[in-house]
C-alpha atoms as a PDB file:
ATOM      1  CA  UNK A   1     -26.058 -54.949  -6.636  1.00  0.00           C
ATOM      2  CA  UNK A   2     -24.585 -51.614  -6.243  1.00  0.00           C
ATOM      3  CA  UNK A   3     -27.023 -48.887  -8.366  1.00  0.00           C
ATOM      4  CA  UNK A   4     -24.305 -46.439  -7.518  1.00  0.00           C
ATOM      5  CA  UNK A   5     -25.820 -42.681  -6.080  1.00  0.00           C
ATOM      6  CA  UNK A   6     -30.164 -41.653  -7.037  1.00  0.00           C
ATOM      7  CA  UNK A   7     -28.244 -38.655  -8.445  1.00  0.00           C
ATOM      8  CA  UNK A   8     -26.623 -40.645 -10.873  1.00  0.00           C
ATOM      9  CA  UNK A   9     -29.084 -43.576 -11.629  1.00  0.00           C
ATOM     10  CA  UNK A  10     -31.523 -40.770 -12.063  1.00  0.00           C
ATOM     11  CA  UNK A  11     -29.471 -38.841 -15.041  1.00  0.00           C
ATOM     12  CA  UNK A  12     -27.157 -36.392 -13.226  1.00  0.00           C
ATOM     13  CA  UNK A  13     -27.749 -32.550 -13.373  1.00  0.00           C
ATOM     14  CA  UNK A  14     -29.114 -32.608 -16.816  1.00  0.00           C
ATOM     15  CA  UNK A  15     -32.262 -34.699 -14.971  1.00  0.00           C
ATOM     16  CA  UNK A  16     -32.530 -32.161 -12.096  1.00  0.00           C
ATOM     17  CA  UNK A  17     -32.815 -29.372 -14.695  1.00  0.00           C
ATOM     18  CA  UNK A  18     -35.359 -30.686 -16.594  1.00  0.00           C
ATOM     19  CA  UNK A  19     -37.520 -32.066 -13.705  1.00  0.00           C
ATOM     20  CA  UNK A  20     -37.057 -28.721 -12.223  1.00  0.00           C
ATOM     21  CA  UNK A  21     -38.214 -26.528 -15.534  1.00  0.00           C
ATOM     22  CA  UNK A  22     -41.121 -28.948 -16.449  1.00  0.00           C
ATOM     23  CA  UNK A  23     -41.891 -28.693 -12.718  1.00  0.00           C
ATOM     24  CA  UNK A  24     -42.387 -25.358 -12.647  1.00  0.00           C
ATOM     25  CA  UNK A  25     -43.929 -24.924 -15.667  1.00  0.00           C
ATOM     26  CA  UNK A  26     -46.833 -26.532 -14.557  1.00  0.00           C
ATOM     27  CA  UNK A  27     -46.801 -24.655 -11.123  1.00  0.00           C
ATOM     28  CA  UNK A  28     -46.816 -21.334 -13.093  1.00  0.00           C
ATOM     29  CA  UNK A  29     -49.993 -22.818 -14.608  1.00  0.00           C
ATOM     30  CA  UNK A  30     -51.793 -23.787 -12.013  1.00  0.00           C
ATOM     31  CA  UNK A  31     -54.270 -21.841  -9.943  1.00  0.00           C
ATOM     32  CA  UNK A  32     -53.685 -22.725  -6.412  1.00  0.00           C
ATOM     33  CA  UNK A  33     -50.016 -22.331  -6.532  1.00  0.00           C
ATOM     34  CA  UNK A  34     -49.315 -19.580  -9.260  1.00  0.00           C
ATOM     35  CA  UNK A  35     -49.691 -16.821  -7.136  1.00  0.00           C
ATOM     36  CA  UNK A  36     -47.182 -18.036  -4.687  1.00  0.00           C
ATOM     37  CA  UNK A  37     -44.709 -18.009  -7.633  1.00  0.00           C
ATOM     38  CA  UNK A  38     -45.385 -14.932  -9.574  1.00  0.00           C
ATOM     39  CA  UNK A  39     -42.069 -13.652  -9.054  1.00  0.00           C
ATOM     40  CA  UNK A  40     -40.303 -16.438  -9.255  1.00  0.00           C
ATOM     41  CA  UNK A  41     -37.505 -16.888 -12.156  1.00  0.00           C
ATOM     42  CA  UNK A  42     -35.739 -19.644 -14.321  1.00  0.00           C
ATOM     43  CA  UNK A  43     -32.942 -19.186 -11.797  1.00  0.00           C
ATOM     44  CA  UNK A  44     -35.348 -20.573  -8.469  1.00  0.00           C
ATOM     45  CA  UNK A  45     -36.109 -23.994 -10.907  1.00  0.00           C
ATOM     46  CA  UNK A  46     -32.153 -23.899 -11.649  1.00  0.00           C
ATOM     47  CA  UNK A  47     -31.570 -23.553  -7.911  1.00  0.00           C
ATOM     48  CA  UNK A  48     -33.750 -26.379  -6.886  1.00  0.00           C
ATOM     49  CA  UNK A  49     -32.023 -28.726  -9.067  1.00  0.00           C
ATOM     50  CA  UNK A  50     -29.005 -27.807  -7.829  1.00  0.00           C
ATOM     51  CA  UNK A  51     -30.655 -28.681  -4.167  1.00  0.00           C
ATOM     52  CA  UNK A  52     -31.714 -31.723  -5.362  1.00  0.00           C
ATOM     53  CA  UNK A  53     -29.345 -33.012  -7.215  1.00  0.00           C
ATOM     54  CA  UNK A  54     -27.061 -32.147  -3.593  1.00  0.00           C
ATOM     55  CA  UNK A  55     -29.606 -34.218  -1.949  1.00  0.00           C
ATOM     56  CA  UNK A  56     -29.447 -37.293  -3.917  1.00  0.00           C
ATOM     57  CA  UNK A  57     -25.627 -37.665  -3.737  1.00  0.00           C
ATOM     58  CA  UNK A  58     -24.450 -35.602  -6.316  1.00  0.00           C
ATOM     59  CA  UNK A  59     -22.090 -32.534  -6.130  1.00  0.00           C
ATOM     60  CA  UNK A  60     -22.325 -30.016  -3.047  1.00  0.00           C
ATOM     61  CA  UNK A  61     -22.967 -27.306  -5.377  1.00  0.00           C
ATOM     62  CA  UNK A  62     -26.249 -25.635  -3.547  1.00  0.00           C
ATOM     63  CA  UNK A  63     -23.904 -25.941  -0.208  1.00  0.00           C
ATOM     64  CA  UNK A  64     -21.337 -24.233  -2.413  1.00  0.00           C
ATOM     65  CA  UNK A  65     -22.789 -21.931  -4.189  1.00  0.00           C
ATOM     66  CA  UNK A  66     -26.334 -20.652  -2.901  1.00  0.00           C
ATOM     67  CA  UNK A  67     -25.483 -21.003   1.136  1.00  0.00           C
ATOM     68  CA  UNK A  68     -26.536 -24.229   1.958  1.00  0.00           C
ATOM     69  CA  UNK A  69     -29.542 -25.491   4.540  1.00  0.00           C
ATOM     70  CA  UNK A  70     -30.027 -22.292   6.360  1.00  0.00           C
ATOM     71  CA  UNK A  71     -30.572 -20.705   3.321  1.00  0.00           C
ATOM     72  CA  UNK A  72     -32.947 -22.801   1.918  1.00  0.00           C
ATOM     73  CA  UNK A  73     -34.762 -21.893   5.061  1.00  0.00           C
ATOM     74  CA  UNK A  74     -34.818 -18.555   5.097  1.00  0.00           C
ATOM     75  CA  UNK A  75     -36.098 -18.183   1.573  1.00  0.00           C
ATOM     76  CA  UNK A  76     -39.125 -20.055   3.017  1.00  0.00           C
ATOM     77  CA  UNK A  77     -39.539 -17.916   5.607  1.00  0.00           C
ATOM     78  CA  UNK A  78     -42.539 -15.464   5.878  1.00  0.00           C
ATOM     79  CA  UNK A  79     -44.302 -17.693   3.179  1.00  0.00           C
ATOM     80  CA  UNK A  80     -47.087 -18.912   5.058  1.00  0.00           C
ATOM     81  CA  UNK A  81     -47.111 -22.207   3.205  1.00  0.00           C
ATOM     82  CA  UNK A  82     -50.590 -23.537   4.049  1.00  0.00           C
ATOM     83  CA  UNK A  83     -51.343 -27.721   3.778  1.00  0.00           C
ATOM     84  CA  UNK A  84     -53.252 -27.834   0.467  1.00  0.00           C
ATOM     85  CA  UNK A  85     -50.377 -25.652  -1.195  1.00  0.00           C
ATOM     86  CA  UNK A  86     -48.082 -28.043   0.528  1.00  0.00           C
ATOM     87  CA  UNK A  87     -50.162 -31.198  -1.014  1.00  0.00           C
ATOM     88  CA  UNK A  88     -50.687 -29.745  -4.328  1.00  0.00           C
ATOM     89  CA  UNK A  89     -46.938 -28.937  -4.720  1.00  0.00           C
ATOM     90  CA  UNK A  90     -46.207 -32.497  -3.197  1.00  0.00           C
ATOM     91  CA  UNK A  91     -48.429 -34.002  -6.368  1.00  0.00           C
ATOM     92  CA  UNK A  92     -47.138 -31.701  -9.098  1.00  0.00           C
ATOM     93  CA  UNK A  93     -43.515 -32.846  -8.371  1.00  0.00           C
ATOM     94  CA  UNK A  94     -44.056 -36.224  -7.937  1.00  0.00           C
ATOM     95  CA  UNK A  95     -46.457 -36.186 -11.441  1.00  0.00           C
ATOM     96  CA  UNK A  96     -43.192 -34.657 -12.784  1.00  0.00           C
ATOM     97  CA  UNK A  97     -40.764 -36.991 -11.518  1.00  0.00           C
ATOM     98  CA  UNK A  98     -43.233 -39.760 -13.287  1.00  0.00           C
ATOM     99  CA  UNK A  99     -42.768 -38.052 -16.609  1.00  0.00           C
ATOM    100  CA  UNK A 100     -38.785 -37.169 -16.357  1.00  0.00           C
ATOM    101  CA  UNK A 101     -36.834 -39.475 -13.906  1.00  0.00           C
ATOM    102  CA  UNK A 102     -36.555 -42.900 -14.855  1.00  0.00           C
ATOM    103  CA  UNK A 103     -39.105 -45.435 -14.440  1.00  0.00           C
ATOM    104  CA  UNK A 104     -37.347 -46.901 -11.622  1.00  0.00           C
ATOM    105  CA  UNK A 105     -39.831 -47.857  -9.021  1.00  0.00           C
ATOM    106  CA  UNK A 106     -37.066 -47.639  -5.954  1.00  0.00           C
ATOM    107  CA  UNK A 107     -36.080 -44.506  -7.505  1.00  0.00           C
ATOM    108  CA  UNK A 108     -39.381 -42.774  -7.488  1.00  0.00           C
ATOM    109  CA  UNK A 109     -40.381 -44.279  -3.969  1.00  0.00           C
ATOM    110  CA  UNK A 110     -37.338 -42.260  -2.832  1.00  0.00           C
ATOM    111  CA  UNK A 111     -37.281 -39.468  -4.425  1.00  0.00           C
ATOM    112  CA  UNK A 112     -41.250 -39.505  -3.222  1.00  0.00           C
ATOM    113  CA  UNK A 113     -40.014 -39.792   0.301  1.00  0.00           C
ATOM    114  CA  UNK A 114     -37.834 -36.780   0.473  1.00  0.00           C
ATOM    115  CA  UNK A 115     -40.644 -34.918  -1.482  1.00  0.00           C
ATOM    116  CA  UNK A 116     -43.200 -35.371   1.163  1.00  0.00           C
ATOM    117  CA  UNK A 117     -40.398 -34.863   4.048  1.00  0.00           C
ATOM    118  CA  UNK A 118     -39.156 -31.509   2.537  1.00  0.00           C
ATOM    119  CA  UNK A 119     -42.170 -30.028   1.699  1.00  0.00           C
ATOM    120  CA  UNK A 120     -43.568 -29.856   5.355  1.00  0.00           C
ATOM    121  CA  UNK A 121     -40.227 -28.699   6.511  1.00  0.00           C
ATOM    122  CA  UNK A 122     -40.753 -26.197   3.594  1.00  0.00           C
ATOM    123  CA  UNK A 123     -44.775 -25.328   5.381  1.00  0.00           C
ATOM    124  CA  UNK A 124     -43.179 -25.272   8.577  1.00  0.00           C
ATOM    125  CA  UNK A 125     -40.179 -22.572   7.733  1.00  0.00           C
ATOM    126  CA  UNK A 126     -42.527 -20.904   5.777  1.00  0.00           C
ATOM    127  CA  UNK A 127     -44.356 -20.105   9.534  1.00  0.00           C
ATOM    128  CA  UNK A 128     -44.886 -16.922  11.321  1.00  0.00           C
ATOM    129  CA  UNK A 129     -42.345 -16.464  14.005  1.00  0.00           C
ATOM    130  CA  UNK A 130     -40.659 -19.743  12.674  1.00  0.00           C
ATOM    131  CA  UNK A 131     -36.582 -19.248  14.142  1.00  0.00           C
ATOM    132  CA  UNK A 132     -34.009 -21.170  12.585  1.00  0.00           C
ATOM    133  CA  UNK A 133     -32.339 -22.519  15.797  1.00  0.00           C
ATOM    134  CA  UNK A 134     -29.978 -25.080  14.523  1.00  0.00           C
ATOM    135  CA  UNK A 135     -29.952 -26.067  11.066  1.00  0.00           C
ATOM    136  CA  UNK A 136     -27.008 -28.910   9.997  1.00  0.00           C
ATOM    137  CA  UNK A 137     -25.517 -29.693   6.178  1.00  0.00           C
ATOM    138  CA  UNK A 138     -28.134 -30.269   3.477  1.00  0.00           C
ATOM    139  CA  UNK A 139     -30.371 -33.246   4.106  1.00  0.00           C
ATOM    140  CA  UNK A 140     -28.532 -36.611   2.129  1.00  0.00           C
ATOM    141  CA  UNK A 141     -31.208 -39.066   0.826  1.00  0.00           C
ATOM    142  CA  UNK A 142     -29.706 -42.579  -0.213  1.00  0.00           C
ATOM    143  CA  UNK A 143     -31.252 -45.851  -1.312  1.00  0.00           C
ATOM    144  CA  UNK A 144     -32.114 -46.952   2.432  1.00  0.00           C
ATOM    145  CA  UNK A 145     -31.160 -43.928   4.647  1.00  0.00           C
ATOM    146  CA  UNK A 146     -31.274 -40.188   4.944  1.00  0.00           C
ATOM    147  CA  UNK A 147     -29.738 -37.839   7.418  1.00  0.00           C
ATOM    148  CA  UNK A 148     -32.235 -35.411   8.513  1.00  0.00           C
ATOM    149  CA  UNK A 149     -29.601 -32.671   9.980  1.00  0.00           C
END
């Protein structure tokens, strides 16, 4: 059976945005992570639904609109991400995606898996004297594959 795109089994944008304000709620709230995100406004959790919902086969609107990839990068850059921000981010999310995403079980393993993937590519741009080298199209995550470019 075909489920069709996670984008759209998921709920579309509408999903994305909600996941993504809930989300960040909490990390606004929460003590290891709240300083990272002081600054931070309602248009970074609009912006990362718009990268995820590019991610999980819906429209190429972050490629479109906010510069794609690279970009994505270079916000993380000079960040200094360290592992238990990294983890605690990793949990938060996935908590989130519990509460707002359906209760789909290949969904959330999926979803789960790009969490974990792009959040240490997040620690690792987030580096001193990281250099963005080659970066390809923003990362596609499907029901059984993903291309990591």
């Amino acid at each position: 059976m075909n489920k069709g795109s996670i984008f759209d089994l998921a709920g579309g944008a509408p999903a994305f945005e909600r996941l993504t304000s809930r989300f960040y709620g909490k990390v606004k709230a929460d003590p290891l992570l709240s300083p990272l995100f002081e600054s931070f406004t309602v248009d970074h959790a609009r912006h990362v639904a718009i990268w995820l919902g590019e991610v999980f086969g819906g429209p190429r609107r972050y490629s479109e609109e906010q510069g794609g990839h690279r970009m994505v990068l270079e916000r993380h850059g000079g960040l200094n991400l360290r592992p238990d921000q990294k983890e605690r981010w990793v949990d938060l999310m996935l908590e989130t995606a519990r509460e707002v995403l359906p209760d789909d079980a290949e969904l959330q393993a999926r979803f789960a898996d790009y969490i974990r993937w792009g959040a240490q590519i997040a620690v690792t741009a987030s580096q001193p004297g990281f250099q963005i080298e080659r970066v390809g199209s923003v990362p596609k995550w499907d029901w059984t594959t993903e291309s990591r470019t």
